[in-house]
C-alpha atoms as a PDB file:
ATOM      1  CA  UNK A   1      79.788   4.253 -17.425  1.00  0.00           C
ATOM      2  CA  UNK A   2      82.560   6.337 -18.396  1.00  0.00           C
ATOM      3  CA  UNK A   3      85.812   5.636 -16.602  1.00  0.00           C
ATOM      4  CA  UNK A   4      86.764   8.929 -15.139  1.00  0.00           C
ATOM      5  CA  UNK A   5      89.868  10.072 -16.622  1.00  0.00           C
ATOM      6  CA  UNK A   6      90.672  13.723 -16.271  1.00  0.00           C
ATOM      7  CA  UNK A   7      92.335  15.699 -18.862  1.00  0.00           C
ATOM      8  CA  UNK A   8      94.263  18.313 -17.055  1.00  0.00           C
ATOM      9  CA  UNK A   9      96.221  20.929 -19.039  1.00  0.00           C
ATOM     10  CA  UNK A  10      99.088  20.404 -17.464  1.00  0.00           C
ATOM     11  CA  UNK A  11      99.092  16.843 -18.591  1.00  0.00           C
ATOM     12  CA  UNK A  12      98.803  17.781 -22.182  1.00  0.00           C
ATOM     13  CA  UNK A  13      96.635  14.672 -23.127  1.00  0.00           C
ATOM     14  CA  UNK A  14      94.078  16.157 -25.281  1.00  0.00           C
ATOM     15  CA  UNK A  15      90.544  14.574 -24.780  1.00  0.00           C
ATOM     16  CA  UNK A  16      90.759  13.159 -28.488  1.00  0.00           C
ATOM     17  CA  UNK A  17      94.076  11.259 -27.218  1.00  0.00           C
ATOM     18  CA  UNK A  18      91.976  10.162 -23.547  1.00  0.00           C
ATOM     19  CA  UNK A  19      89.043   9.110 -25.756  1.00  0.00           C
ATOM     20  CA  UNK A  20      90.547   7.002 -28.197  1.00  0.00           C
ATOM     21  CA  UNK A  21      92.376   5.019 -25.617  1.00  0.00           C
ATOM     22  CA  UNK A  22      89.417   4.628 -24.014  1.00  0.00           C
ATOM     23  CA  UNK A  23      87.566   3.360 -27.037  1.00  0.00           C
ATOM     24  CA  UNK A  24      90.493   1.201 -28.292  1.00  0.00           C
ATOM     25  CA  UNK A  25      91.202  -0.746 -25.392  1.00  0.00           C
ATOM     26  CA  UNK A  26      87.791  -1.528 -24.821  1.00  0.00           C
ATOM     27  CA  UNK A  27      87.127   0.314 -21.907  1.00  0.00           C
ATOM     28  CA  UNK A  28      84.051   1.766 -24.140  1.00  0.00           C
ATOM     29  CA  UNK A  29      82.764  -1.299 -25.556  1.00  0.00           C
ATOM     30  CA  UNK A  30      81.160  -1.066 -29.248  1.00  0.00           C
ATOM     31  CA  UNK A  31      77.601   0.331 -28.864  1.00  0.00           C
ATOM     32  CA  UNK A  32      77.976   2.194 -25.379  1.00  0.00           C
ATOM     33  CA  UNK A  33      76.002   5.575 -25.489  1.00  0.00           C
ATOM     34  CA  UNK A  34      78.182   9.097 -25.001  1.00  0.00           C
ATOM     35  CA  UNK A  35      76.479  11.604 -23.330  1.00  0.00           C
ATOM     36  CA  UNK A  36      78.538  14.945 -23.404  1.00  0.00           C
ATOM     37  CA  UNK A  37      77.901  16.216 -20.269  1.00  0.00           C
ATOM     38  CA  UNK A  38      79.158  12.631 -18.807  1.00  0.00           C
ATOM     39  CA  UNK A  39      82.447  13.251 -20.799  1.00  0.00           C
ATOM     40  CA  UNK A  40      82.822  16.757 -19.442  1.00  0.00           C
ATOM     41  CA  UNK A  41      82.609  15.365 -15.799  1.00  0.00           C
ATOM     42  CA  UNK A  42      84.554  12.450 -16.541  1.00  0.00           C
ATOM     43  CA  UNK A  43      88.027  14.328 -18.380  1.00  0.00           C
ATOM     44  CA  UNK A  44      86.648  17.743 -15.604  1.00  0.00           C
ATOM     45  CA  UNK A  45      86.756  19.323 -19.396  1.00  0.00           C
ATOM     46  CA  UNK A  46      83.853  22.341 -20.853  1.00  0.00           C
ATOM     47  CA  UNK A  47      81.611  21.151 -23.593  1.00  0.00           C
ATOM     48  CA  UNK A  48      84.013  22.362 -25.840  1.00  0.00           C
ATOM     49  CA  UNK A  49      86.658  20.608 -26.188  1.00  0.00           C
ATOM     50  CA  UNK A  50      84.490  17.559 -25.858  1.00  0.00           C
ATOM     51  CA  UNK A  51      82.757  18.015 -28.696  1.00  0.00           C
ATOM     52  CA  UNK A  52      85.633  18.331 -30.914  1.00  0.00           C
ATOM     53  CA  UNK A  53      86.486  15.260 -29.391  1.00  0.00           C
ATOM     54  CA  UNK A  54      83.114  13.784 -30.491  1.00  0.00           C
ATOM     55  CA  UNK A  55      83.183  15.543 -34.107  1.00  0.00           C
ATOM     56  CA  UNK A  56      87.333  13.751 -34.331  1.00  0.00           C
ATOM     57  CA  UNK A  57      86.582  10.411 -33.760  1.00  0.00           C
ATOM     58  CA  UNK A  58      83.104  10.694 -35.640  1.00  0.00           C
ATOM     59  CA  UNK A  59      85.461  11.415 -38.281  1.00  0.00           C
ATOM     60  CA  UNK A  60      87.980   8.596 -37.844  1.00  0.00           C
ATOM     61  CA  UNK A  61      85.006   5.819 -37.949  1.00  0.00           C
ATOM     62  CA  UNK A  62      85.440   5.090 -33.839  1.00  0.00           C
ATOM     63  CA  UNK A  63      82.093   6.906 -33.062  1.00  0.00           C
ATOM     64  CA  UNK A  64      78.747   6.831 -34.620  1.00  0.00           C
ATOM     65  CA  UNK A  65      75.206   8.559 -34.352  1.00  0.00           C
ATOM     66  CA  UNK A  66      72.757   7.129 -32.422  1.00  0.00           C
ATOM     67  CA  UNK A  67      69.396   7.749 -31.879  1.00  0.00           C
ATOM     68  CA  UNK A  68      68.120  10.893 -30.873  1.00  0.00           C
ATOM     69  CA  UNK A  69      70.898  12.909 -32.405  1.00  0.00           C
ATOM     70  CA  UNK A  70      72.782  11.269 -29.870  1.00  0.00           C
ATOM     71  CA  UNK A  71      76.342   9.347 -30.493  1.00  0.00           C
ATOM     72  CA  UNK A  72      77.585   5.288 -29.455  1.00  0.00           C
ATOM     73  CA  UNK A  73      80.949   3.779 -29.423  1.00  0.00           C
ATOM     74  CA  UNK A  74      80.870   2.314 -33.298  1.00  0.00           C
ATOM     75  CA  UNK A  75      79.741  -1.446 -33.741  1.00  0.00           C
ATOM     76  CA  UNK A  76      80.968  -3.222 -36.943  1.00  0.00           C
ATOM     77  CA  UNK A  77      79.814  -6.580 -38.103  1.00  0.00           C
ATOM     78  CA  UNK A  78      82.460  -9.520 -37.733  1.00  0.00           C
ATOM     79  CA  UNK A  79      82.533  -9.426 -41.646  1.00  0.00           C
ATOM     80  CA  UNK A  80      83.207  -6.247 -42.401  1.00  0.00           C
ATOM     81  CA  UNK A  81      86.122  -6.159 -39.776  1.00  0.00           C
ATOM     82  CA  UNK A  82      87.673  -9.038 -41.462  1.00  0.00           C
ATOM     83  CA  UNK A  83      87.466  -7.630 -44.957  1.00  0.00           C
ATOM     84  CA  UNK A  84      89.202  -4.547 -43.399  1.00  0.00           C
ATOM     85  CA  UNK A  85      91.702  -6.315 -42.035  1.00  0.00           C
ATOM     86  CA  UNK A  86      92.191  -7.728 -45.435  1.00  0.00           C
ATOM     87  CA  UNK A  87      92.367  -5.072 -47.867  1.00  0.00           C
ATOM     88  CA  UNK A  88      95.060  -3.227 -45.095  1.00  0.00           C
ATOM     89  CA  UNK A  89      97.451  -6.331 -45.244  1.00  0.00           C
ATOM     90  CA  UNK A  90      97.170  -6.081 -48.914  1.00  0.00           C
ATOM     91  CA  UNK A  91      98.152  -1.944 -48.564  1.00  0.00           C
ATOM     92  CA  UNK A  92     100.871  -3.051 -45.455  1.00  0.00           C
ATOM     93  CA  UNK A  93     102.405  -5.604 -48.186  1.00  0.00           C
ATOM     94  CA  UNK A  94     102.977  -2.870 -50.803  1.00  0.00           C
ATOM     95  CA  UNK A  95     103.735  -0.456 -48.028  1.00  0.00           C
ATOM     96  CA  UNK A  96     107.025  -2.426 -46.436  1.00  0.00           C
ATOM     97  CA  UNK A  97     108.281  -3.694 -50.060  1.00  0.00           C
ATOM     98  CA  UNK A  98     108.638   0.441 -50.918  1.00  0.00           C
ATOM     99  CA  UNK A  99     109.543   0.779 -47.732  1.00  0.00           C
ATOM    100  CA  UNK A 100     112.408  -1.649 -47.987  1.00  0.00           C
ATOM    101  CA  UNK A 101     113.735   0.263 -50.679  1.00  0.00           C
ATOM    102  CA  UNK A 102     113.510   3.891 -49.693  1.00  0.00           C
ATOM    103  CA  UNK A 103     114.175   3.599 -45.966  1.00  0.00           C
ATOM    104  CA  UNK A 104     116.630   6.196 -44.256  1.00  0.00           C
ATOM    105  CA  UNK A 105     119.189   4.386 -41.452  1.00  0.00           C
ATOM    106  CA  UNK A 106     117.624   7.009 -39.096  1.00  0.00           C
ATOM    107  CA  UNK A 107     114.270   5.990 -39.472  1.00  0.00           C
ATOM    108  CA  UNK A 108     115.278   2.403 -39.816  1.00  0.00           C
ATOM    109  CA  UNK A 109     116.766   2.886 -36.115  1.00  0.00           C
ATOM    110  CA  UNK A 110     113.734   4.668 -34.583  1.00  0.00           C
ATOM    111  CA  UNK A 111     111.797   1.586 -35.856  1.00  0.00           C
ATOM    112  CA  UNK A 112     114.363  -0.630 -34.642  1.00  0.00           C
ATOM    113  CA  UNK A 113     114.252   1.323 -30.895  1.00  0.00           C
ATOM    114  CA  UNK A 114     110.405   0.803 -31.246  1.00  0.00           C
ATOM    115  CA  UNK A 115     110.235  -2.606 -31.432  1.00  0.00           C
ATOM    116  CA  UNK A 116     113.015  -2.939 -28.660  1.00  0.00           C
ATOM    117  CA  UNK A 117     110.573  -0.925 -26.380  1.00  0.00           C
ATOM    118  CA  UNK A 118     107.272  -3.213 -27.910  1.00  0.00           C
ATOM    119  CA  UNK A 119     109.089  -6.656 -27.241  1.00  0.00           C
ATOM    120  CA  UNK A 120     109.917  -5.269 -23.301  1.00  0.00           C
ATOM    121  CA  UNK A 121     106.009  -4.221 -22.781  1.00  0.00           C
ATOM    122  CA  UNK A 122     104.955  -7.697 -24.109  1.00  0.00           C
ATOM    123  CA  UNK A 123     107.475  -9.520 -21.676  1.00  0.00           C
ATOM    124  CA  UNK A 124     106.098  -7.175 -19.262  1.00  0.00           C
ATOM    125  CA  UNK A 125     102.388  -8.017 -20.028  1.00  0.00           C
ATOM    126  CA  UNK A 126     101.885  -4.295 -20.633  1.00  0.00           C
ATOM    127  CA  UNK A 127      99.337  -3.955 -23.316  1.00  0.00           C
ATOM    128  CA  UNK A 128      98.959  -0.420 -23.569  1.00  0.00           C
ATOM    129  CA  UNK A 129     102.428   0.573 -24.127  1.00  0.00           C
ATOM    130  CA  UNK A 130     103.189  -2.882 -26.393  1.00  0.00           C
ATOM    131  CA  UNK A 131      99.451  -1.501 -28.858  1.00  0.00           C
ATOM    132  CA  UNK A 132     101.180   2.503 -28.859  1.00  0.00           C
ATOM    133  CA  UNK A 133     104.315   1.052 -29.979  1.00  0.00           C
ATOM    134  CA  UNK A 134     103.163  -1.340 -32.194  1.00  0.00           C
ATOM    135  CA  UNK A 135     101.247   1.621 -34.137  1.00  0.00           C
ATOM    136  CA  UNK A 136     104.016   3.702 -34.037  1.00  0.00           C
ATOM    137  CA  UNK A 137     106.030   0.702 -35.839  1.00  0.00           C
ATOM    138  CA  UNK A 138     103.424   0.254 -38.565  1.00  0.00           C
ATOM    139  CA  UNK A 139     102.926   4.099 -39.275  1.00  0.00           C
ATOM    140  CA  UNK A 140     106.889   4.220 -39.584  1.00  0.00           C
ATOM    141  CA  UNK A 141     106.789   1.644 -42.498  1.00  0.00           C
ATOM    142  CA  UNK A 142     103.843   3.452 -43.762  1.00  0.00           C
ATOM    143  CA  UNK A 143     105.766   6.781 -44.074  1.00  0.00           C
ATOM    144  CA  UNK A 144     108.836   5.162 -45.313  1.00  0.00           C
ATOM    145  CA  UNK A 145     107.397   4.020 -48.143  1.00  0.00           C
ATOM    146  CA  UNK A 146     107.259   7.525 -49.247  1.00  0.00           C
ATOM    147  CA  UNK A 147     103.784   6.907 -50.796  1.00  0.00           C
ATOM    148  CA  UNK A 148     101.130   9.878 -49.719  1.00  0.00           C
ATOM    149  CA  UNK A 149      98.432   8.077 -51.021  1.00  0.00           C
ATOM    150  CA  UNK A 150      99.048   4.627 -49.850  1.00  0.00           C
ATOM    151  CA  UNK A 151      99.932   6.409 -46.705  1.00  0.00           C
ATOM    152  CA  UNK A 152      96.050   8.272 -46.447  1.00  0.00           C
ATOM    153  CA  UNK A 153      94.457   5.076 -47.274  1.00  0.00           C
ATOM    154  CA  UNK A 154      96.098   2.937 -44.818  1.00  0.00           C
ATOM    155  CA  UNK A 155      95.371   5.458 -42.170  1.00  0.00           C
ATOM    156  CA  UNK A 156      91.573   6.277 -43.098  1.00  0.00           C
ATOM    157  CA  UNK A 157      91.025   1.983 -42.863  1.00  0.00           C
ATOM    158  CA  UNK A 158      93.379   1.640 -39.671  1.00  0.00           C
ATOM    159  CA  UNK A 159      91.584   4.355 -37.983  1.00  0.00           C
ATOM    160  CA  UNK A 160      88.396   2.725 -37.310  1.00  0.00           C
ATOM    161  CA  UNK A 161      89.616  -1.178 -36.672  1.00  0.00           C
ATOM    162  CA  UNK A 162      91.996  -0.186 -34.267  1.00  0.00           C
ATOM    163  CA  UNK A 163      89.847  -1.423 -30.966  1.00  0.00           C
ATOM    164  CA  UNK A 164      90.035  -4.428 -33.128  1.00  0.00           C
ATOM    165  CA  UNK A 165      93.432  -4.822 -33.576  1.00  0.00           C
ATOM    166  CA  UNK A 166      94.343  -4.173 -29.856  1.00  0.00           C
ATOM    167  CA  UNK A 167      91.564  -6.860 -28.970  1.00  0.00           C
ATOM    168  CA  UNK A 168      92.811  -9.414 -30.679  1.00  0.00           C
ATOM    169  CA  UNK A 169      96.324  -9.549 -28.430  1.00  0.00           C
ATOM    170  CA  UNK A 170      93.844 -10.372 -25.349  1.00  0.00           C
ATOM    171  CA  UNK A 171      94.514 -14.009 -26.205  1.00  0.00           C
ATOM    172  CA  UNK A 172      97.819 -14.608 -25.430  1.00  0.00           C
ATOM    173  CA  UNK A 173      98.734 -16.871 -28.041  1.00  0.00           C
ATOM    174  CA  UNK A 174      97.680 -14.658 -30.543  1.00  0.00           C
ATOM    175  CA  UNK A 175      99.820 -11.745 -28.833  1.00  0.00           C
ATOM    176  CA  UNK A 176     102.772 -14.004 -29.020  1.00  0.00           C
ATOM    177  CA  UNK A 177     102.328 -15.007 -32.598  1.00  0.00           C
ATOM    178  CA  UNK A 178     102.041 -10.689 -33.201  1.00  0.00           C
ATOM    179  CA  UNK A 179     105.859 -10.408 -31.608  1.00  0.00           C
ATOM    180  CA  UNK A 180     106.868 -13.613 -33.311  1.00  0.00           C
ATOM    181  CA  UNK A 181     105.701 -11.529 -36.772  1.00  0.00           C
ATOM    182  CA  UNK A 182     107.592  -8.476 -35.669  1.00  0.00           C
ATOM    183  CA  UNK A 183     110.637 -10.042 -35.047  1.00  0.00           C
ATOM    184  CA  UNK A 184     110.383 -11.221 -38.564  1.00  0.00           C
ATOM    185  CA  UNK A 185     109.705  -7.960 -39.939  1.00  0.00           C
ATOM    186  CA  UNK A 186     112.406  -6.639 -38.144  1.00  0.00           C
ATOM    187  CA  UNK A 187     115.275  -8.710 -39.779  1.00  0.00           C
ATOM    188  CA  UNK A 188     113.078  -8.046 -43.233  1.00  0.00           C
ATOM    189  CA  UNK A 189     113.603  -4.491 -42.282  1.00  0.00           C
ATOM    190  CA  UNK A 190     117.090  -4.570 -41.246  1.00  0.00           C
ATOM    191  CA  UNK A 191     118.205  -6.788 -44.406  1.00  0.00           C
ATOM    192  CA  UNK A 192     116.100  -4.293 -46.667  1.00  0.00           C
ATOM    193  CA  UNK A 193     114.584  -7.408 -48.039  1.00  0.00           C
ATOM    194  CA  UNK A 194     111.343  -5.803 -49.683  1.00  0.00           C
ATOM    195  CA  UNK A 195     109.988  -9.344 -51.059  1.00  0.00           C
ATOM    196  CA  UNK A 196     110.041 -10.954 -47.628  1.00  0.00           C
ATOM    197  CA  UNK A 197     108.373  -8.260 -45.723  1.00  0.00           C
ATOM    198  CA  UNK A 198     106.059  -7.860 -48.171  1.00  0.00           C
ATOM    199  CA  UNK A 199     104.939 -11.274 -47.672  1.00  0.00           C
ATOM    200  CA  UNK A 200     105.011 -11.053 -43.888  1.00  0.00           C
ATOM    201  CA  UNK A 201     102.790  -7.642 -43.863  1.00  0.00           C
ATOM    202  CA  UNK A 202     100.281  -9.742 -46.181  1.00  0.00           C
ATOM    203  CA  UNK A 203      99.004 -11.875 -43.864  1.00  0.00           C
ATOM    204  CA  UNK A 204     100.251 -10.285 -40.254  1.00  0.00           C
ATOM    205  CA  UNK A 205      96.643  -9.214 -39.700  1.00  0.00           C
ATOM    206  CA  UNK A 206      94.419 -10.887 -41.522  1.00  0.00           C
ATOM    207  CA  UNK A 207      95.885 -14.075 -39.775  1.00  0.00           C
ATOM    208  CA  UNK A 208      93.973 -13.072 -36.801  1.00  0.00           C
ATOM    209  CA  UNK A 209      90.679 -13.440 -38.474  1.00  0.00           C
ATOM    210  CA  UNK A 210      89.454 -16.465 -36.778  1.00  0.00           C
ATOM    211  CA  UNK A 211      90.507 -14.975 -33.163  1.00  0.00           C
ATOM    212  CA  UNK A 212      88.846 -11.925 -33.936  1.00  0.00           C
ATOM    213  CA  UNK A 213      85.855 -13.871 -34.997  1.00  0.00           C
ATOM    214  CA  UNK A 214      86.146 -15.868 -31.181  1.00  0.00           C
ATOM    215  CA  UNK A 215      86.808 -12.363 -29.266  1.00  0.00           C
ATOM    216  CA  UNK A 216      83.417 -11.073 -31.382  1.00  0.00           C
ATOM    217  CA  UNK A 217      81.404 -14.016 -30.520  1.00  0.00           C
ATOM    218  CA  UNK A 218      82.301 -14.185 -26.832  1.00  0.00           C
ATOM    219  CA  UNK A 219      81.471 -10.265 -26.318  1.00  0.00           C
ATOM    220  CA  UNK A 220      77.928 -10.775 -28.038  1.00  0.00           C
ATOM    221  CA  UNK A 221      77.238 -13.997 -25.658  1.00  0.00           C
ATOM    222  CA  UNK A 222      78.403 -11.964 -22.448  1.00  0.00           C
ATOM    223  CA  UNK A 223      75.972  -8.895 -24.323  1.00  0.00           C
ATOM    224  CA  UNK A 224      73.110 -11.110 -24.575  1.00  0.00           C
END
């Protein structure tokens, strides 16, 4: 069922914005069926905007077709996930020792005013607002690295395992060991130490293999 979740005008929230929440917080499990005429009475949207909703995410990797030219939440094997998750820590850990070096003091301070606002949504058990900021955080040191095609890779891989990354902060001593990280690649940050936050970014996600692996098996059990 689709959560109903309008998408006014006045609220600005485009239904690609609604949608991808919706996906990457799990509120549309992996595999669930969209039917467009459920999203237009869910968001109280025409068919049009839907569908460019549909044809976006399609793009990003969060939806797939289905049968009968139909279209599902995207499922991903375990492995393939995990392989992902690799190949961007490798592309974070090049991204933050550029990054280190090229930084501006302004942009160092809007990540520094991120992470502020990221630690007070953990402490405040708020997921959605600690996942937007922790994005925000990670696209910053993306796009301080001044590298457009390190910056187009890491955002075609990220696009499609973000349910995954926000899923793997339901267990809350893996969310704890996520802040524990950024407060270590904050002072990496803030010292410009390139070599150090290169080797945090390496392994900040694909440390969380093995809970990702847990959080997989327990939604196929509860599926079965």
């Amino acid at each position: 069922m689709i959560p109903h979740t309008p998408c006014s005008s006045e609220a600005r929230r485009p239904v690609p914005d609604v949608l991808r929440d919706l996906i990457v917080s799990g509120k549309l499990a992996p595999g669930t069926r969209l039917v467009e005429m459920d999203l237009c009475r869910a968001f109280l949207r025409s068919r049009s905007p839907v569908r460019e909703a549909i044809r976006i995410l399609t793009a990003e990797g969060l939806i797939e077709p289905a049968g009968n030219r139909g279209v599902q939440v995207r499922r991903a094997e375990a492995e393939e996930i995990i392989q992902t998750f690799s190949v961007i820590g490798t592309l974070e850990a090049m991204a933050g020792e550029l990054a280190a070096a090229r930084i501006s003091e302004p942009e160092l301070r809007r990540i520094e005013e991120a992470h502020h606002r990221m630690v007070a949504a953990f402490q405040a058990n708020d997921q959605a607002t600690y996942y937007h900021c922790n994005q925000a955080i990670h696209r910053a040191i993306w796009e301080a690295a001044d590298n457009a095609v390190l910056l187009q890779e890491l955002e075609r891989l990220n696009a499609w395992v973000r349910p995954y990354r926000f899923a793997v902060n339901n267990r809350l001593e893996s969310w704890r060991k996520s802040v524990a990280d950024h407060n270590r690649i904050m002072v990496a940050l803030l010292n410009r130490d390139g070599r150090r936050l290169s080797q945090i970014l390496r392994l900040h996600l694909p440390s969380k293999a093995e809970v990702l692996r847990a959080h997989l098996s327990l939604t196929a059990a509860r599926e079965a």
